[in-house]
Protein backbone atom coordinates (compact mmCIF):
# COMPACT_ATOMS: atom_id res chain seq x y z
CA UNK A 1 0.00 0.00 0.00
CA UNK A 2 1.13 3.40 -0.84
CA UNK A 3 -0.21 6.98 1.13
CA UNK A 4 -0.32 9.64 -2.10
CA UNK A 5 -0.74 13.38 -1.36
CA UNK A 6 -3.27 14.77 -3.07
CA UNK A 7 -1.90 17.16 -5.44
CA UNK A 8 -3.86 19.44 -6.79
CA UNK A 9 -7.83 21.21 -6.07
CA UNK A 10 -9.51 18.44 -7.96
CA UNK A 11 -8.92 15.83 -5.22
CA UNK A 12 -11.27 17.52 -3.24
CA UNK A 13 -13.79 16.28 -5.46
CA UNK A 14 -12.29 12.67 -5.55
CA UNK A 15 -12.22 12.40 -1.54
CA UNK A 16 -15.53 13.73 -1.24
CA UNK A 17 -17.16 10.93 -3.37
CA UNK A 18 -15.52 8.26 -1.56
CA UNK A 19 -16.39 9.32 1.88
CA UNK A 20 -20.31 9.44 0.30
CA UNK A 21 -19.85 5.82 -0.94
CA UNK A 22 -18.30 4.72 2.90
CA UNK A 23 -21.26 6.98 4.34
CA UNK A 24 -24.16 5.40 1.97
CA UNK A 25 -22.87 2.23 3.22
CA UNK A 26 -22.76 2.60 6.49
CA UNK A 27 -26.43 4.34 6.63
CA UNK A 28 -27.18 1.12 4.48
CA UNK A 29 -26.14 -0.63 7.40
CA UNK A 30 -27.93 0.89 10.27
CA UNK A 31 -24.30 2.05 11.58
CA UNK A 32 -23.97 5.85 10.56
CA UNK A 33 -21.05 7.62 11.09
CA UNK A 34 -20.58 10.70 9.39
CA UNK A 35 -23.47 12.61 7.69
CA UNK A 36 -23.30 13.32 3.85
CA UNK A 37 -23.21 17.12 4.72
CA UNK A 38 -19.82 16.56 6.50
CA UNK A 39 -17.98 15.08 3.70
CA UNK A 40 -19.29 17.67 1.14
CA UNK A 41 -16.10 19.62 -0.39
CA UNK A 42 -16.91 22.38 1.83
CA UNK A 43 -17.14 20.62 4.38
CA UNK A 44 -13.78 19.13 4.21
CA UNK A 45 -11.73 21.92 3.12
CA UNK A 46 -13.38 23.94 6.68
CA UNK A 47 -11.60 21.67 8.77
CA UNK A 48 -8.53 19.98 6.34
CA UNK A 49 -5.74 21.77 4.04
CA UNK A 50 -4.94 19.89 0.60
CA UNK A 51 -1.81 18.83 2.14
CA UNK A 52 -3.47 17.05 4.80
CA UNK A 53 -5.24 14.87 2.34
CA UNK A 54 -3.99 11.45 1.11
CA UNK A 55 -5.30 8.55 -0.71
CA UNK A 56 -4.87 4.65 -0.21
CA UNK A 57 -3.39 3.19 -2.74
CA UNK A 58 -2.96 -0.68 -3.75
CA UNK A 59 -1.91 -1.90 -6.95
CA UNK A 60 -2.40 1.84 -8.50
CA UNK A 61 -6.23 1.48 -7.04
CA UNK A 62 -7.20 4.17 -4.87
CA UNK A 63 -8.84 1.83 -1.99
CA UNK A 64 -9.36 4.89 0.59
CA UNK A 65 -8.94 8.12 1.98
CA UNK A 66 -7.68 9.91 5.40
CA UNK A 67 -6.71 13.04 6.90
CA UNK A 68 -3.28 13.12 8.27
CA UNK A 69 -3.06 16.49 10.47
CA UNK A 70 0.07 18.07 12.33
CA UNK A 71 -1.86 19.75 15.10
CA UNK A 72 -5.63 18.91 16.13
CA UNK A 73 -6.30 21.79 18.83
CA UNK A 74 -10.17 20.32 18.71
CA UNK A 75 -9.88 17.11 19.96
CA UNK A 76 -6.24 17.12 21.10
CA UNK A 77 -5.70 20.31 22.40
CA UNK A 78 -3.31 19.02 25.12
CA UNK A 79 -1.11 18.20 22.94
CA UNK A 80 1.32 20.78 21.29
CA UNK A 81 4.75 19.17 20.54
CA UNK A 82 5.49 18.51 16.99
CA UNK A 83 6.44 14.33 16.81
CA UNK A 84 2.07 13.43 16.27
CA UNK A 85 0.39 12.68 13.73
CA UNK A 86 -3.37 12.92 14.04
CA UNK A 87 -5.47 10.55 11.51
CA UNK A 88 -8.67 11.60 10.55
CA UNK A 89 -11.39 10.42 8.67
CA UNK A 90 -9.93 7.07 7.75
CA UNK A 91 -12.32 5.61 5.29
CA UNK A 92 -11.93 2.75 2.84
CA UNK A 93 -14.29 2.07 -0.14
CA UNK A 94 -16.87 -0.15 0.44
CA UNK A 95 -15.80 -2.58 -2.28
CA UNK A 96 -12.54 -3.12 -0.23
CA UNK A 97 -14.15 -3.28 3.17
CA UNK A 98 -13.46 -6.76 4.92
CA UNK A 99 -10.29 -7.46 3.46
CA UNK A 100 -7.63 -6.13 5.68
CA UNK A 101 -7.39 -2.77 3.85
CA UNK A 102 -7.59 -0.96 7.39
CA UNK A 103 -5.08 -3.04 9.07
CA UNK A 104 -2.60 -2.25 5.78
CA UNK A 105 -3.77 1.28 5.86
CA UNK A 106 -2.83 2.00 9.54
CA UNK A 107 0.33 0.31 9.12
CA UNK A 108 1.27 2.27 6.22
CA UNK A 109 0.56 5.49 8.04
CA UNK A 110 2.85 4.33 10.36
CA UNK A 111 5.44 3.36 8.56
CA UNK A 112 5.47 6.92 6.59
CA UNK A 113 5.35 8.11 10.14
CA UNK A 114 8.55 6.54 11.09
CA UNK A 115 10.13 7.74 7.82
CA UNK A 116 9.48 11.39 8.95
CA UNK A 117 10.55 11.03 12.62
CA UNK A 118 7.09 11.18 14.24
CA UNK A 119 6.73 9.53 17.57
CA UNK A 120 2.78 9.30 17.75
CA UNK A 121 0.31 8.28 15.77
CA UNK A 122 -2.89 9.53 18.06
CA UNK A 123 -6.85 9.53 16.40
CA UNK A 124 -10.48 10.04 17.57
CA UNK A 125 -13.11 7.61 16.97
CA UNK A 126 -16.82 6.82 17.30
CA UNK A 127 -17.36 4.98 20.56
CA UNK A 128 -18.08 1.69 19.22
CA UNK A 129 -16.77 -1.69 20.06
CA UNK A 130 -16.09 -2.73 16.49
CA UNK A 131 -13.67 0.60 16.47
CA UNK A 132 -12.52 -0.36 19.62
CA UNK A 133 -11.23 -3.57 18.08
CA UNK A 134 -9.78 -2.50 15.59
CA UNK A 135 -7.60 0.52 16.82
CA UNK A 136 -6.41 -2.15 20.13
CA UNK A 137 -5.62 -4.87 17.83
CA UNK A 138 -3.18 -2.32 16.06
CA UNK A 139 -1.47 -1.62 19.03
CA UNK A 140 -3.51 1.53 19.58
CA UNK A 141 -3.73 2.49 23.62
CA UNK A 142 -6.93 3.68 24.81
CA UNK A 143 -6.79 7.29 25.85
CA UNK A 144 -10.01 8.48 27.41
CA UNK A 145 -13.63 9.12 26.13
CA UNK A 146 -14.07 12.92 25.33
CA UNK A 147 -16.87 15.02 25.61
CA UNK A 148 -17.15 17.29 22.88
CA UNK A 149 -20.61 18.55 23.73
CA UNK A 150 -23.06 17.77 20.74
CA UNK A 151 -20.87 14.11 20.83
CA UNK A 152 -18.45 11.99 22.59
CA UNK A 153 -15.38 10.31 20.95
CA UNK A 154 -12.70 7.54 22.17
CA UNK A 155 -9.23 8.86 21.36
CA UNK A 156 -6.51 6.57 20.79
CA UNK A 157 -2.69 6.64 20.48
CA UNK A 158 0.20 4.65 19.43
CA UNK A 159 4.18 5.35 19.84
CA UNK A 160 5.89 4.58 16.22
């Protein structure tokens, strides 16, 4: 697997339509997530830069999407050295759901991670059990449940 930058203004577009696909899926399955209005363009580009975007890549298939974010003052605010990297808005396309594509993408965030001398990886999830799985069985330590008023989210971190 391979983590591209996106390049250029029209991968806005391109990351917006796969986070509707993993949304439509997931609302398809009775186990919403995000709503369709906060993976709009605008959406995105309100609380990401371009250079915080990347794609998934297998094969020279683009399989997913995530955020990868320096600082995170919102749901990290504690945190202000310069060694994390905050993931965001990992999502993979519904087509390669189910067959380790999350594990591979996590690990290749981390590896890239290593390669630029960060220390922590460190997220924010839904609190679900089935995203409680999957960020512990990665090695991810449970932080604390946060309160962010209109919601609540597990955060997670990992030393690379």
């Amino acid at each position: 697997m391979k983590l591209i930058n996106a390049k250029d203004e029209r991968c806005w577009q391109y990351a917006s339509k796969i986070l509707t696909q993993v949304v439509l899926s997931l609302q398809k399955k009775s186990r919403p997530l995000w709503t369709q209005r906060q993976v709009t363009v605008a959406a995105l580009k309100e609380s990401y830069q371009l250079a915080e975007l990347f794609f998934l890549v297998v094969d020279n298939a683009t399989v997913g999407v995530v955020f990868i974010q320096k600082t995170d003052p919102d749901f990290w605010p504690e945190i202000t050295a310069m060694d994390t990297w905050f993931v965001h808005k990992l999502a993979i396309l519904p087509a390669n759901q189910g067959a380790g594509i999350g594990n591979l993408a996590m690990e290749c965030i981390e590896r890239v991670a290593k390669n630029n001398n960060i220390r922590w990886l460190r997220l924010d999830c839904d609190d679900r059990p089935e995203l409680h799985r999957f960020y512990r069985q990665l090695g991810f330590e449970f932080v604390d449940i946060k309160d962010m008023k209109a919601f609540k989210v597990a955060r997670y971190q990992k030393m690379v």
